[in-house]
C-alpha atoms as a PDB file:
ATOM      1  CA  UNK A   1     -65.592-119.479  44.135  1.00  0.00           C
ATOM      2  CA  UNK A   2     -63.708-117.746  41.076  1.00  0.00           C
ATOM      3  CA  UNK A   3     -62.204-121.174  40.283  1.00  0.00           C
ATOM      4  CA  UNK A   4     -63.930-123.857  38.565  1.00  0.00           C
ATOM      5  CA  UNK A   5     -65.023-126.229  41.462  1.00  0.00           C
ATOM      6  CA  UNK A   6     -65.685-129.435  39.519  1.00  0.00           C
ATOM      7  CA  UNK A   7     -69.245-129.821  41.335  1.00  0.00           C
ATOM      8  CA  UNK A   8     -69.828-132.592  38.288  1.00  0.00           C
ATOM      9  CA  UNK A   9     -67.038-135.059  39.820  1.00  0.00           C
ATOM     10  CA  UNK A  10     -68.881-136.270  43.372  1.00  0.00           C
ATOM     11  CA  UNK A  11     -72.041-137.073  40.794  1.00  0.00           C
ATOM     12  CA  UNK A  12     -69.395-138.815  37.851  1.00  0.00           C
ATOM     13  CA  UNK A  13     -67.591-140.513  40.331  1.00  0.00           C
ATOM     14  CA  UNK A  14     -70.877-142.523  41.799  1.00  0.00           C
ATOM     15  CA  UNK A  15     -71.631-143.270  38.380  1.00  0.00           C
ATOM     16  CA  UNK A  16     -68.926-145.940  37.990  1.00  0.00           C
ATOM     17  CA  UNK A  17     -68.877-146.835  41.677  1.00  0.00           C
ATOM     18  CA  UNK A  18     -69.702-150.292  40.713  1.00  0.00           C
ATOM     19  CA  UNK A  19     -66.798-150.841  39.117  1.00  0.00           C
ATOM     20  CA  UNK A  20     -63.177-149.372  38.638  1.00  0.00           C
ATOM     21  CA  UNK A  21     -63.444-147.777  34.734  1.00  0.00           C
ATOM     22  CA  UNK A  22     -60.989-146.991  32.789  1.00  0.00           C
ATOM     23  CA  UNK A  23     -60.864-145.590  29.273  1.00  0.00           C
ATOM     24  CA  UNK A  24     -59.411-147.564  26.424  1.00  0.00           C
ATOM     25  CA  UNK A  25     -55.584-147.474  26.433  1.00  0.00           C
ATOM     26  CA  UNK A  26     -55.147-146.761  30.066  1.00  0.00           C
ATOM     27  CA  UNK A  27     -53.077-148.815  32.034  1.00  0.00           C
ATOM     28  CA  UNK A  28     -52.509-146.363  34.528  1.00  0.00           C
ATOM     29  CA  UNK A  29     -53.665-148.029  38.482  1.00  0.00           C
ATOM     30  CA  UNK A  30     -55.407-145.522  40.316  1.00  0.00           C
ATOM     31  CA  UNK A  31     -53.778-146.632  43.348  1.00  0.00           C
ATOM     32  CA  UNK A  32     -50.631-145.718  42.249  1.00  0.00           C
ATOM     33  CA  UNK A  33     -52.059-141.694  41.736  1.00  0.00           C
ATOM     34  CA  UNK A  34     -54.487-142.093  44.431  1.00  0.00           C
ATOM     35  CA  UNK A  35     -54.698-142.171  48.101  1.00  0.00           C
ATOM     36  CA  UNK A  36     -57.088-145.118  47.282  1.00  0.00           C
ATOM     37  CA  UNK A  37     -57.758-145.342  51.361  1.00  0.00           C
ATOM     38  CA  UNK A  38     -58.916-143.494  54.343  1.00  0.00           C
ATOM     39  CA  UNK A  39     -56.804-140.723  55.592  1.00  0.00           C
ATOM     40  CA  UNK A  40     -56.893-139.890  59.185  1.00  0.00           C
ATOM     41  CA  UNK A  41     -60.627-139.122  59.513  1.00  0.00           C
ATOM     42  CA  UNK A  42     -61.492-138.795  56.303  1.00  0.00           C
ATOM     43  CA  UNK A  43     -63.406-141.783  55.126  1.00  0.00           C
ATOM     44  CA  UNK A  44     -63.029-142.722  51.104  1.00  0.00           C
ATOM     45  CA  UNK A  45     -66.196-142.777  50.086  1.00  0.00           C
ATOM     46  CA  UNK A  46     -66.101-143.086  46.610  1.00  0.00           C
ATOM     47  CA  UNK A  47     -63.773-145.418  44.294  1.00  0.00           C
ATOM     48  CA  UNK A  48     -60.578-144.525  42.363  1.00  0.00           C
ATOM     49  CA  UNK A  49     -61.215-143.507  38.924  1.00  0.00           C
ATOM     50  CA  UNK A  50     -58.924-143.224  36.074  1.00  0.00           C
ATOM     51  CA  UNK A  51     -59.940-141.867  32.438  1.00  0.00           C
ATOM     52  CA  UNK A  52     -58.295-140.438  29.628  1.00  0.00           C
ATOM     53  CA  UNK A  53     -58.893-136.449  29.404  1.00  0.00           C
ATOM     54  CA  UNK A  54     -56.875-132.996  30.038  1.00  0.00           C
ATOM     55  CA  UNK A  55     -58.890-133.202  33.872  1.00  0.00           C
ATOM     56  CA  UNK A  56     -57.559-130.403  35.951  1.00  0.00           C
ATOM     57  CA  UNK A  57     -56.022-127.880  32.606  1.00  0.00           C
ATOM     58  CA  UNK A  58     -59.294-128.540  30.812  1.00  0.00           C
ATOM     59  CA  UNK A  59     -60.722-124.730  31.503  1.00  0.00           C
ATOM     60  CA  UNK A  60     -56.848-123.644  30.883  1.00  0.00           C
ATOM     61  CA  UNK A  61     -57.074-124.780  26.806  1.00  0.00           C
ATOM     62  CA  UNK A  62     -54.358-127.226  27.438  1.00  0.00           C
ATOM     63  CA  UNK A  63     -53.230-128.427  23.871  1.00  0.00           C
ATOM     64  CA  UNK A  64     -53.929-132.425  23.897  1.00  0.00           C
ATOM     65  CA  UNK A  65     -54.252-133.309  20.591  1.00  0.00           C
ATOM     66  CA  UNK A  66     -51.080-134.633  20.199  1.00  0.00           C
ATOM     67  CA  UNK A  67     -50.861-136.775  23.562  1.00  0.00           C
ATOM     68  CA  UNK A  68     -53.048-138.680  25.868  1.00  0.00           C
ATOM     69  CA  UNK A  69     -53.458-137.257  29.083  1.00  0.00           C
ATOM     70  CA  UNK A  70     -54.842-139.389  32.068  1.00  0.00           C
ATOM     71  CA  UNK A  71     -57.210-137.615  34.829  1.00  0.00           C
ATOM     72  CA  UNK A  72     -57.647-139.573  38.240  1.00  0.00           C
ATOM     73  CA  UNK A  73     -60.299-138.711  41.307  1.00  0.00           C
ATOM     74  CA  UNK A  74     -61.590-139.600  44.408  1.00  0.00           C
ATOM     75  CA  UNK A  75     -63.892-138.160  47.162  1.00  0.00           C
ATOM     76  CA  UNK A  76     -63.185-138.045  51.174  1.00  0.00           C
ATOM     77  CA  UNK A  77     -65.787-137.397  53.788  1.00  0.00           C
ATOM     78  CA  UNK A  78     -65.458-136.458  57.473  1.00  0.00           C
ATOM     79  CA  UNK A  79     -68.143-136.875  60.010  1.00  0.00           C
ATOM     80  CA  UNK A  80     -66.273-135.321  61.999  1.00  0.00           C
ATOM     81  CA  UNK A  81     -65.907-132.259  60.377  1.00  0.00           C
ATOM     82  CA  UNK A  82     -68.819-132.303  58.248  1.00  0.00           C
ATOM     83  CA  UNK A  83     -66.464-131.551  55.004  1.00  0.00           C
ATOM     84  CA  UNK A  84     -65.871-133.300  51.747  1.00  0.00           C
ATOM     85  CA  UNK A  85     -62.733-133.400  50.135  1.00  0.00           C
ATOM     86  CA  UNK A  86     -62.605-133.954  46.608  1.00  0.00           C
ATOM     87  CA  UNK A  87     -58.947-135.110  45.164  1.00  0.00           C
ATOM     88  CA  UNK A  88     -57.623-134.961  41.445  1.00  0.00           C
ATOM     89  CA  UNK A  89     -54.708-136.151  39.522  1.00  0.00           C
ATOM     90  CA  UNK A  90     -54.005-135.218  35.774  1.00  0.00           C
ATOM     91  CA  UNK A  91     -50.653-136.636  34.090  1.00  0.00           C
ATOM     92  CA  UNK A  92     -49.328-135.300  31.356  1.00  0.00           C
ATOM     93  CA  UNK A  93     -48.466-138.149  28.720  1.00  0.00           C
ATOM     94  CA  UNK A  94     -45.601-136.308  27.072  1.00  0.00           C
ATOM     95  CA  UNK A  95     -43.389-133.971  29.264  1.00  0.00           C
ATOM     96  CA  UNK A  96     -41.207-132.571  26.558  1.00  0.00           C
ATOM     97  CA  UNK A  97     -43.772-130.949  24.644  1.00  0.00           C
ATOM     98  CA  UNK A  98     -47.200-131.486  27.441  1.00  0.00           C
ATOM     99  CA  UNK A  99     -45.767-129.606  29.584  1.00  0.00           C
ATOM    100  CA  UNK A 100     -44.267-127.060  28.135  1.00  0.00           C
ATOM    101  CA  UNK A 101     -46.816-124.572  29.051  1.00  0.00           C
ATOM    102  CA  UNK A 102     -47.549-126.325  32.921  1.00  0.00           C
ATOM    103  CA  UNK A 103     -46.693-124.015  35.419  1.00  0.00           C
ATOM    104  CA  UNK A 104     -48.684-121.023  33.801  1.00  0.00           C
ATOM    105  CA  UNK A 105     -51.640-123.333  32.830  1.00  0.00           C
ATOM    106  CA  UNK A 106     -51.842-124.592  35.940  1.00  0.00           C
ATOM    107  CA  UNK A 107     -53.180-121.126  37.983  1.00  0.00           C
ATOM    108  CA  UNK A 108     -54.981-120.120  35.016  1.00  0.00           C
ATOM    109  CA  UNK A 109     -58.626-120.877  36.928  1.00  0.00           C
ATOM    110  CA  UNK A 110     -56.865-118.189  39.878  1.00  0.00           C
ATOM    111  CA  UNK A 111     -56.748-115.262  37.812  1.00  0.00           C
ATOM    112  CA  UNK A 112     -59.241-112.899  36.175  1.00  0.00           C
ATOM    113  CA  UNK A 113     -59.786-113.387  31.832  1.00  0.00           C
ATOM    114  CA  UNK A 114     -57.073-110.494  31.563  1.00  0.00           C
ATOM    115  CA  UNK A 115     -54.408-112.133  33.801  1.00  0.00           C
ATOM    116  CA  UNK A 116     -54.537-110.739  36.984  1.00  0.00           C
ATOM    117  CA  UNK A 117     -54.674-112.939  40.724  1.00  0.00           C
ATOM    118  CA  UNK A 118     -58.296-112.738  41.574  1.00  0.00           C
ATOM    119  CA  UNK A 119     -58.133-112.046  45.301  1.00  0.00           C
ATOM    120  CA  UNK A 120     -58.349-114.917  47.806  1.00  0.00           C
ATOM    121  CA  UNK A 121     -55.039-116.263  45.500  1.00  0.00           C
ATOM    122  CA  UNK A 122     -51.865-116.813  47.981  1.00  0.00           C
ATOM    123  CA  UNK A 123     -49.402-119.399  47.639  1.00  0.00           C
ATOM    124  CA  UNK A 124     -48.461-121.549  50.578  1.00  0.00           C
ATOM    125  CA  UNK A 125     -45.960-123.281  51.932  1.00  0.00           C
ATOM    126  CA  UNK A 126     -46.477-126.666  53.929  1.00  0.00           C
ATOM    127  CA  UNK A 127     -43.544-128.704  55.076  1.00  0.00           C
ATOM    128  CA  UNK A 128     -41.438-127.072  52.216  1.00  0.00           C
ATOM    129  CA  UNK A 129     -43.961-127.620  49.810  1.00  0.00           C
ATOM    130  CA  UNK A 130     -44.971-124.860  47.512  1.00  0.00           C
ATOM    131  CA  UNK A 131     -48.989-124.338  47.137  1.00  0.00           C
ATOM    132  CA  UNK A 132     -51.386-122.598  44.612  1.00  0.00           C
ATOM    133  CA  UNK A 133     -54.078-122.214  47.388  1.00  0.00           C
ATOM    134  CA  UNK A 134     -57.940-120.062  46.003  1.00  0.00           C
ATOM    135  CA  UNK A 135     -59.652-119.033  49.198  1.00  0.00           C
ATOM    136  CA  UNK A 136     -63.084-118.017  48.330  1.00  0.00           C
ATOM    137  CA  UNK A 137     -66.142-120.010  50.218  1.00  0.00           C
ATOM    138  CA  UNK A 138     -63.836-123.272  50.672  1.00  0.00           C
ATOM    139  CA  UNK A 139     -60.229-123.514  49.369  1.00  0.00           C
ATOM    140  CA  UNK A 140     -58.813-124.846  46.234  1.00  0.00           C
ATOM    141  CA  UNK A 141     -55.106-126.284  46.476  1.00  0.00           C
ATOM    142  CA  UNK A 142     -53.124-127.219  43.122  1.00  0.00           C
ATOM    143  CA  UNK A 143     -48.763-127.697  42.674  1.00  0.00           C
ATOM    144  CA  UNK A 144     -47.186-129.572  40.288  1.00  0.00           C
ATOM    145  CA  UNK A 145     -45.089-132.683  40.864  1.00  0.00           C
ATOM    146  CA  UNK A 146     -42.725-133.508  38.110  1.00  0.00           C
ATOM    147  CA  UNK A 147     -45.134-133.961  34.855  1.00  0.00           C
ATOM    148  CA  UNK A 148     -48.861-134.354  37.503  1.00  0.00           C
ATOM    149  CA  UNK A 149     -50.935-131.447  38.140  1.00  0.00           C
ATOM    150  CA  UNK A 150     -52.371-132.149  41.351  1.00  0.00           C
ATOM    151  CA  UNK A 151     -56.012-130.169  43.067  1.00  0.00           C
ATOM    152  CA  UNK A 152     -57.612-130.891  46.556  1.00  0.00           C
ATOM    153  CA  UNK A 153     -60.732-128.803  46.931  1.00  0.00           C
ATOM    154  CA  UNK A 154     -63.864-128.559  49.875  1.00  0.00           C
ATOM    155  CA  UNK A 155     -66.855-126.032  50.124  1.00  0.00           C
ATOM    156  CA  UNK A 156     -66.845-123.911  53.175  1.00  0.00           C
ATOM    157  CA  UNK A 157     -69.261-121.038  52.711  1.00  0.00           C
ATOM    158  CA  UNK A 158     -68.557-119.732  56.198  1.00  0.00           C
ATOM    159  CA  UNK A 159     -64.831-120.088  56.162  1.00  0.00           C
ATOM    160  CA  UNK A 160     -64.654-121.570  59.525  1.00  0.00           C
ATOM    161  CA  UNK A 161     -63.648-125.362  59.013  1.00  0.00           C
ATOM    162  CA  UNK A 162     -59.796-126.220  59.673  1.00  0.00           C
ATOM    163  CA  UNK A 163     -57.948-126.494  56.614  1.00  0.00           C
ATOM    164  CA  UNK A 164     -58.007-130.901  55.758  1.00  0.00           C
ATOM    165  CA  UNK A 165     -54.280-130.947  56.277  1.00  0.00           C
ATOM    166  CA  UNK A 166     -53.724-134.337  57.003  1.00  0.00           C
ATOM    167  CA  UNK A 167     -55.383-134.801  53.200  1.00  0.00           C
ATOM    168  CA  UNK A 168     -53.124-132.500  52.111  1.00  0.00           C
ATOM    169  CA  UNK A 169     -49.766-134.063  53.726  1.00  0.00           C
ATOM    170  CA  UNK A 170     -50.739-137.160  52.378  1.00  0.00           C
ATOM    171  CA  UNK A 171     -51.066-136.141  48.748  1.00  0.00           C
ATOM    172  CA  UNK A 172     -47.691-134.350  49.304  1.00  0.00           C
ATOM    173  CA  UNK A 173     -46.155-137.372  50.596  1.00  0.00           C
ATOM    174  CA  UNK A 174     -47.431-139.309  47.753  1.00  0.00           C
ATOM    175  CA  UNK A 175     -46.508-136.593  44.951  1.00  0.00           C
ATOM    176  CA  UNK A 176     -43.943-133.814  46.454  1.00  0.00           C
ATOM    177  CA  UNK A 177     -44.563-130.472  45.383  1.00  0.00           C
ATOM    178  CA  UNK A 178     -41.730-129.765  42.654  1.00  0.00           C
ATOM    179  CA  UNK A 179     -42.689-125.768  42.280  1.00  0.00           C
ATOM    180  CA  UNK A 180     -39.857-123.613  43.098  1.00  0.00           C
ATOM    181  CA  UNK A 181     -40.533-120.327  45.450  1.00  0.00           C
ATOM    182  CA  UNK A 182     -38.010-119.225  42.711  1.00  0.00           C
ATOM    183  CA  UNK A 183     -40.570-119.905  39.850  1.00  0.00           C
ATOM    184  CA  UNK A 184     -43.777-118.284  42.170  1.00  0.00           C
ATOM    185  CA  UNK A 185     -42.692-114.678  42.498  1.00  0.00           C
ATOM    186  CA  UNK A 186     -45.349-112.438  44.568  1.00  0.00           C
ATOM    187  CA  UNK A 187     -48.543-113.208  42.611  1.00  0.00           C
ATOM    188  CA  UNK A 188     -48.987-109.296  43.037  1.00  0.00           C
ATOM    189  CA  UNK A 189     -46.232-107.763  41.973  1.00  0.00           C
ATOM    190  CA  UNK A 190     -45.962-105.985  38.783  1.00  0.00           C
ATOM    191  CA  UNK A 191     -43.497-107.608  37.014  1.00  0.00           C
ATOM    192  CA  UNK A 192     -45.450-110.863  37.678  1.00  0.00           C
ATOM    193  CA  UNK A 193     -48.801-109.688  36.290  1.00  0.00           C
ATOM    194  CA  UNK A 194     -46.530-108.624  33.161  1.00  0.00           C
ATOM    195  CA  UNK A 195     -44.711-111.218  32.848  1.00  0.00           C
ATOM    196  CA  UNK A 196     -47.906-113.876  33.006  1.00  0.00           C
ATOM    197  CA  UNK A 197     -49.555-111.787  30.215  1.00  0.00           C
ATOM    198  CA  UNK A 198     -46.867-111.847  27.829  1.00  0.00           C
ATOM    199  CA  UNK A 199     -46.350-114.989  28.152  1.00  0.00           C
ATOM    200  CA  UNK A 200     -50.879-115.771  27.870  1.00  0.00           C
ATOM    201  CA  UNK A 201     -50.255-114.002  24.312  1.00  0.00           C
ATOM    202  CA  UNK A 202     -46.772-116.135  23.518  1.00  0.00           C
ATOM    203  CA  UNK A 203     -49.080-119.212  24.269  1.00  0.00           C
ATOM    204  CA  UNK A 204     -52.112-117.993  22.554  1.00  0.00           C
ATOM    205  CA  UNK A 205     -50.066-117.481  19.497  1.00  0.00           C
ATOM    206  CA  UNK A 206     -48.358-121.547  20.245  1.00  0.00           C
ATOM    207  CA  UNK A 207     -51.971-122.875  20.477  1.00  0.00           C
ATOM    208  CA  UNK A 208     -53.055-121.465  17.270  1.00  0.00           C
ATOM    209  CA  UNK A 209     -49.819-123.089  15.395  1.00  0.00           C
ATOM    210  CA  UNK A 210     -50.518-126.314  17.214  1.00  0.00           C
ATOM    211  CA  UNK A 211     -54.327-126.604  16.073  1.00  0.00           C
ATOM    212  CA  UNK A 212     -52.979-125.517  12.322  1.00  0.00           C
ATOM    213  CA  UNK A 213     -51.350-128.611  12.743  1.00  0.00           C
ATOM    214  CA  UNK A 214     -54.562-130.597  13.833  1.00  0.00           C
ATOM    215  CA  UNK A 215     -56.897-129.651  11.036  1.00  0.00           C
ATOM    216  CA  UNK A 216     -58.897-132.961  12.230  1.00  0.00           C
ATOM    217  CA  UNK A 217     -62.269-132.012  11.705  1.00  0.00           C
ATOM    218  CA  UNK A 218     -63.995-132.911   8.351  1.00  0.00           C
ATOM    219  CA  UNK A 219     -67.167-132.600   6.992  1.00  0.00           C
ATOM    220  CA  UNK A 220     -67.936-133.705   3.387  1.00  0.00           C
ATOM    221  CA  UNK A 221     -64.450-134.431   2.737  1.00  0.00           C
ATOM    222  CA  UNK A 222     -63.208-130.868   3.726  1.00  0.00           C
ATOM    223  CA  UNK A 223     -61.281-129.801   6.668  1.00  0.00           C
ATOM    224  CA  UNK A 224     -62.649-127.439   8.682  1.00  0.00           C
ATOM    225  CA  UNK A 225     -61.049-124.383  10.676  1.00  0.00           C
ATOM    226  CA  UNK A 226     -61.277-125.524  13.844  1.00  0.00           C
ATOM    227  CA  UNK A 227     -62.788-123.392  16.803  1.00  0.00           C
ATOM    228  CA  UNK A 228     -60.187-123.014  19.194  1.00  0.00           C
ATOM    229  CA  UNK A 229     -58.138-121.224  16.608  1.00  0.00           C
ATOM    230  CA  UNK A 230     -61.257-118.891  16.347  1.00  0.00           C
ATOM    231  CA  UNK A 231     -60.984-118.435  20.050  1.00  0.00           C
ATOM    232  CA  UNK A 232     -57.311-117.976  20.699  1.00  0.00           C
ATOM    233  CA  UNK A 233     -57.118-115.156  17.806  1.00  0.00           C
ATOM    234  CA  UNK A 234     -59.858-113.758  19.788  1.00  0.00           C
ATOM    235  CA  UNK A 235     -57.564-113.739  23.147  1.00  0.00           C
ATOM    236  CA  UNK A 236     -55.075-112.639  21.624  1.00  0.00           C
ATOM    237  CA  UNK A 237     -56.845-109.397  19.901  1.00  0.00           C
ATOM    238  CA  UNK A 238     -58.649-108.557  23.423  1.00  0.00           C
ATOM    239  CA  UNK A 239     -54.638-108.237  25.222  1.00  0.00           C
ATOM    240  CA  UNK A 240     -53.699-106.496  22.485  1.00  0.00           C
ATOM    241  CA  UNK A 241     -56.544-104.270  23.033  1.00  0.00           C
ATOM    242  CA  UNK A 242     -56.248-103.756  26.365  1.00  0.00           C
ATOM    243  CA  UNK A 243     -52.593-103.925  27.349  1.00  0.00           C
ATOM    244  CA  UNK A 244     -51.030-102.170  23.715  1.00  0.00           C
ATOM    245  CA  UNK A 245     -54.629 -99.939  23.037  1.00  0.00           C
ATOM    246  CA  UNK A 246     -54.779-101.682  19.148  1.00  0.00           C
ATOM    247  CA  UNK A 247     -58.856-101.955  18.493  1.00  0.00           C
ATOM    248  CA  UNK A 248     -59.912-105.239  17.648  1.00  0.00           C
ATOM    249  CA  UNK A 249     -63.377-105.026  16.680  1.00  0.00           C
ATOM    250  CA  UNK A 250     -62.729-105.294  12.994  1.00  0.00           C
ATOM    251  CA  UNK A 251     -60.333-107.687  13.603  1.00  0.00           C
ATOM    252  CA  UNK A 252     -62.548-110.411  15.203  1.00  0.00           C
ATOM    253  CA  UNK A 253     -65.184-109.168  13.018  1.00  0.00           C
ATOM    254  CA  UNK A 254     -63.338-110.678   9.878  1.00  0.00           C
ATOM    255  CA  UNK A 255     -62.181-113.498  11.438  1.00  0.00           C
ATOM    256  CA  UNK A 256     -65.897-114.364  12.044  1.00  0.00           C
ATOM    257  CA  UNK A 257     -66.177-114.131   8.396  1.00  0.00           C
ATOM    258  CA  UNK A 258     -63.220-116.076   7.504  1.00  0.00           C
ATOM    259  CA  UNK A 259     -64.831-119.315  10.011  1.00  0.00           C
ATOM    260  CA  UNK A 260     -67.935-118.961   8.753  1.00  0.00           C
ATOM    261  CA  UNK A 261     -66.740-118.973   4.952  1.00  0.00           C
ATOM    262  CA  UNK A 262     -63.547-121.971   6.679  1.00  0.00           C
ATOM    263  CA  UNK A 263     -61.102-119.766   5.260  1.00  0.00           C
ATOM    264  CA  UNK A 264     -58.359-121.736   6.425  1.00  0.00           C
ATOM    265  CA  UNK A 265     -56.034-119.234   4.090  1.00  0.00           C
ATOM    266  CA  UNK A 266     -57.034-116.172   5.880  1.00  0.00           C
ATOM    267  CA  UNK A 267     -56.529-117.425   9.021  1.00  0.00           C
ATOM    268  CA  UNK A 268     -53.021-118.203   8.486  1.00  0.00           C
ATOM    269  CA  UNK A 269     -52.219-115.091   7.069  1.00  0.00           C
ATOM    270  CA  UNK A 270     -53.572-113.124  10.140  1.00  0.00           C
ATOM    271  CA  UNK A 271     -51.851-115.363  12.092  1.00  0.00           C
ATOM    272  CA  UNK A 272     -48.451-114.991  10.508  1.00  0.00           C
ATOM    273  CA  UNK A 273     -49.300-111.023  10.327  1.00  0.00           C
ATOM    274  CA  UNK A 274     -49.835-111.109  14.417  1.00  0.00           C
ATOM    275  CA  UNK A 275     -46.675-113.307  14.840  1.00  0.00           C
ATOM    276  CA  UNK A 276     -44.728-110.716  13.246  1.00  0.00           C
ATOM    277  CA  UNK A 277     -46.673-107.318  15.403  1.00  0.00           C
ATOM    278  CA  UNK A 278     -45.977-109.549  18.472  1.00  0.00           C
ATOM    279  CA  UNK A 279     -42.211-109.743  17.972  1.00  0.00           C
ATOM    280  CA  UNK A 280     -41.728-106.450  17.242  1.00  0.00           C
ATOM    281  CA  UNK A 281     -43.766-105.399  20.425  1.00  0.00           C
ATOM    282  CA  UNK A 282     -43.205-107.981  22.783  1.00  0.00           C
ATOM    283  CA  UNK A 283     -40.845-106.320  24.597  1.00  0.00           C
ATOM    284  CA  UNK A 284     -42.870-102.638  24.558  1.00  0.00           C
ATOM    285  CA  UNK A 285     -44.272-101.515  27.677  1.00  0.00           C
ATOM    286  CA  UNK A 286     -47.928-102.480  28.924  1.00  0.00           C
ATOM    287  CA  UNK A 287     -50.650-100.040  29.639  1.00  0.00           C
ATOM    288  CA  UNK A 288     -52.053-101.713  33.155  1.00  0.00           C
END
């Protein structure tokens, strides 16, 4: 599929089937995330597990530094239909500021590196529940419910199983879908593609401020420029490449020089100096 199917969690999950673990600090009950029971004809066949961890928004670079997020799972099986249903629940531990970037981290796995819906994308409705759905060799479901990020996956090379729906209604019963068909606008459209990579770059810029703030990696007493403000620089200098035609090869080629030498100065001069290009072109026309 084009979305991360988490083929580690079936394997991490019968790990700790012994025993219900959970991570110092939680005192989260799985139950109370979980469908910690059969549904229908699908069989539970692993326990409820809760841990500590950004879970589903991990591939999205979902700031948790400043917050303790808490990532539940289980795994369904039907004979009967020969399918396994893997379920996952992350909560965000701070909605003012957690999830202040949800709704566009949470399709971030459905589109290509530049933005657009890969196809197979759709969004669904089911008993007036709004859906991220991926179809692509099985089907990948994800909405948000207040401050939880919920995701029901299966593999189906063929695409010829029925869709699990009675997992599905269940998890909606449990955690109503709280998207808006006002906040989903036609994945395709044009003003939606724009609109999602303007606001990539505004959050690119956000996560790079935020890690400033978390300088929490030492080493002989120094703090060191961390990575992922390496990496969203980079983002942002490939959109502005693309989408406003400003080269970036010299760009990323000194801020290579300014992590290797942790030039913690340089990096917050280029980041105040792409601050200031963004708000004066923010509001330019893209080249598609």
């Amino acid at each position: 599929m084009g979305v991360t199917i988490r083929k580690a969690l079936v394997s991490l999950a019968a790990a700790t089937i012994i025993s219900l673990w959970a991570a110092p600090g939680i005192s989260q009950d799985a139950s109370d995330v979980l469908v910690c029971q059969d549904i229908g004809s699908f069989n539970k066949i692993l326990n409820c597990v809760c841990r500590t961890g950004r879970g589903i928004l991990v591939t999205a670079d979902h700031f948790g530094e400043d917050h303790k997020d808490v990532d539940c799972y289980v795994t369904y099986y039907s004979k009967a239909q020969r399918m396994t249903v893997n379920a996952e629940v992350t909560l965000q531990a701070d909605p003012p500021m957690a999830i202040k970037w949800l709704l566009h981290e949470v399709d971030r796995d459905f589109r290509t590196y530049y933005g657009a819906p890969n196809p197979g994308y759709i969004i669904k409705n089911i008993d007036g529940n709004t859906l991220y759905t991926f179809e692509s060799k099985g089907r990948n479901y994800r909405w948000i419910s207040g401050n939880k990020v919920i995701m029901l996956e299966y593999h189906d090379t063929g695409m010829t199983k029925p869709e699990p729906i009675e997992v599905i209604k269940a998890y909606l019963a449990k955690h109503p879908s709280t998207l808006l068909i006002t906040s989903t606008p036609e994945l395709r459209s044009a003003s939606n593609e724009i609109q999602w990579i303007k606001e990539e770059v505004d959050r690119r810029l956000w996560l790079c401020d935020k890690w400033f703030l978390n300088l929490s990696i030492k080493k002989d007493g120094v703090q060191q420029v961390r990575e992922e403000i390496l990496d969203s620089m980079n983002i942002f200098l490939n959109y502005r490449e693309k989408y406003f035609g400003v080269k970036a090869e010299e760009e990323k080629k000194l801020l290579a020089g300014y992590f290797t030498a942790n030039n913690s100065a340089g990096f917050k001069s280029k980041l105040a100096e792409y601050k200031d290009w963004w708000a004066a072109n923010k509001d330019k026309m893209i080249h598609m």
